[in-house]
C-alpha atoms as a PDB file:
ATOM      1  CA  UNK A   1      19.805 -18.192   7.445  1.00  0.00           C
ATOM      2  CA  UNK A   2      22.433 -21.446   6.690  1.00  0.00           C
ATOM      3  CA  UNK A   3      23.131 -19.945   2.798  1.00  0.00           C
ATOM      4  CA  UNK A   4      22.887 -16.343   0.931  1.00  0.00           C
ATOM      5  CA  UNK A   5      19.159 -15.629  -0.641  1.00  0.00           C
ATOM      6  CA  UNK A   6      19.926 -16.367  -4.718  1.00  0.00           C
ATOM      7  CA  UNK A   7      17.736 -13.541  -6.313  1.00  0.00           C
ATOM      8  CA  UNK A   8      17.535 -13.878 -10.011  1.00  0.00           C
ATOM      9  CA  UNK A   9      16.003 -11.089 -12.236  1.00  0.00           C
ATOM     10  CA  UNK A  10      13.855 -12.146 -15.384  1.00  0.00           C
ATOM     11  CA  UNK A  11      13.056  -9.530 -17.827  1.00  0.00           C
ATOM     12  CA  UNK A  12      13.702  -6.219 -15.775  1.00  0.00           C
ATOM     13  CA  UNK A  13      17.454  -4.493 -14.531  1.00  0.00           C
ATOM     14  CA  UNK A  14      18.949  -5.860 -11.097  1.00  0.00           C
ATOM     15  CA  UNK A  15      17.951  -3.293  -8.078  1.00  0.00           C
ATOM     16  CA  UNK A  16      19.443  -2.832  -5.266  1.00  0.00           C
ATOM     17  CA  UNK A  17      16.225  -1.497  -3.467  1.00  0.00           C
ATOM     18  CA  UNK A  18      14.415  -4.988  -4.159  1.00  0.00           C
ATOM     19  CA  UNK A  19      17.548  -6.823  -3.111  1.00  0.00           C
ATOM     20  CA  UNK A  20      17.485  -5.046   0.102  1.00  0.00           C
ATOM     21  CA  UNK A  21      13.450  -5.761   0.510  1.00  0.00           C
ATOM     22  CA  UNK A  22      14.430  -9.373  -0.284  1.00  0.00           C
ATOM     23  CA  UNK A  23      16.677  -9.925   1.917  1.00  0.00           C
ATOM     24  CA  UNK A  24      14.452  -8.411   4.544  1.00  0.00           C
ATOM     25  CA  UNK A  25      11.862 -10.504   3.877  1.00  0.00           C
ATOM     26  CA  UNK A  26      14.407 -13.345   3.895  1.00  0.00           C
ATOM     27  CA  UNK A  27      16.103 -12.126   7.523  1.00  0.00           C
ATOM     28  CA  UNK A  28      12.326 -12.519   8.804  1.00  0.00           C
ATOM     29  CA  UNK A  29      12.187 -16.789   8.109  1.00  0.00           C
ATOM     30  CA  UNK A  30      14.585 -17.691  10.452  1.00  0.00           C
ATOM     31  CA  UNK A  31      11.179 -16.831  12.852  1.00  0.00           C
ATOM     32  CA  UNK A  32       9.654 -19.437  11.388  1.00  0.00           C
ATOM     33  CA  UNK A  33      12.125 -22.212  10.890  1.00  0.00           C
ATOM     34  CA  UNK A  34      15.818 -22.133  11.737  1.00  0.00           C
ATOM     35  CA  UNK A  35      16.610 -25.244   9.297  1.00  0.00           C
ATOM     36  CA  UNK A  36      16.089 -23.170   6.624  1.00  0.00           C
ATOM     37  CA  UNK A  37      19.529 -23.993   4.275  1.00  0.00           C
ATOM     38  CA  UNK A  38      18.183 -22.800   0.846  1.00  0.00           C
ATOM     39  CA  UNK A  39      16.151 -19.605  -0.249  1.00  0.00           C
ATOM     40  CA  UNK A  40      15.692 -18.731  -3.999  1.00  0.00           C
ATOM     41  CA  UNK A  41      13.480 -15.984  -5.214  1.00  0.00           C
ATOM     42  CA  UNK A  42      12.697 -14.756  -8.791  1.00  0.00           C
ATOM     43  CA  UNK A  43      11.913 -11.526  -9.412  1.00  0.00           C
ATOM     44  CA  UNK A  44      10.004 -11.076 -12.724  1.00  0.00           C
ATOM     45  CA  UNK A  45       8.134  -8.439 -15.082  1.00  0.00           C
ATOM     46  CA  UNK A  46       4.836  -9.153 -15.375  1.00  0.00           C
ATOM     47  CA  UNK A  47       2.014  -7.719 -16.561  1.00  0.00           C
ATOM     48  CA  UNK A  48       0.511  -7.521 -12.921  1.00  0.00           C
ATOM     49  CA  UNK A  49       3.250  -8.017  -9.837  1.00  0.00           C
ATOM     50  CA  UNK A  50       4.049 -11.599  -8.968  1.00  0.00           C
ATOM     51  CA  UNK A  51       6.814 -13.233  -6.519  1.00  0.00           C
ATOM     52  CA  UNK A  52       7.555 -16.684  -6.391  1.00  0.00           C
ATOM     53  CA  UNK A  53       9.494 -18.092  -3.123  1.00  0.00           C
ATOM     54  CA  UNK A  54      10.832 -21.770  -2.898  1.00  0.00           C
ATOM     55  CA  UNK A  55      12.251 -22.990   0.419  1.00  0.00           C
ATOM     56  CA  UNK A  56      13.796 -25.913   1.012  1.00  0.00           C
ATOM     57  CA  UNK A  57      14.007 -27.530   3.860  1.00  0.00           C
ATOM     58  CA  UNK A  58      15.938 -31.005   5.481  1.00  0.00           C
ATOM     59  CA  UNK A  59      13.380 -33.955   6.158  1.00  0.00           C
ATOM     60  CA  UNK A  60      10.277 -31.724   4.648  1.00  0.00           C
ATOM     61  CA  UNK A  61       8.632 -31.778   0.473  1.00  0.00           C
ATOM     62  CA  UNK A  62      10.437 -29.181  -1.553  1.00  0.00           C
ATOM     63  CA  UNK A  63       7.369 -25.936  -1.421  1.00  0.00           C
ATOM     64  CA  UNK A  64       7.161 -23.072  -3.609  1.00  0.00           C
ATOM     65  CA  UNK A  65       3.966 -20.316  -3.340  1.00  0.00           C
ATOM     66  CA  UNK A  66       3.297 -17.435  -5.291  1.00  0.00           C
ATOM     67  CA  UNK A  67       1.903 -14.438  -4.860  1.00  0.00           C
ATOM     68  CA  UNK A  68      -0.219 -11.693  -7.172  1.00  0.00           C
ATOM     69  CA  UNK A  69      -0.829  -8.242  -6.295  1.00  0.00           C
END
């Protein structure tokens, strides 16, 4: 990947465990797409688990997805 993952924490302490299963995850795009030059995810307390991702990528829509467990 071009740039560093930004992981931002909302409501819960910074772990390094998650920041190492992010960044796994993260490793694992450049499979997919090697223009990747932006990855953001938020990691917040919820109720029920949930993950938001946003890529960005040149000459392609800005997408985000989320996920529930």
């Amino acid at each position: 990947m071009q740039l560093p993952v930004n992981i931002t924490y909302r409501g819960l302490n910074k772990s390094e465990k998650i920041d190492n299963l992010v960044m796994t995850y993260a490793a694992r795009l450049d499979k997919f797409c090697d223009h990747i030059n932006r990855c953001d995810v938020a990691i917040e307390q919820q109720p029920y688990s949930s993950q938001r991702k946003s890529l960005s990528m040149p000459n392609r829509r800005h997408r985000a997805a989320s996920v529930t467990n």
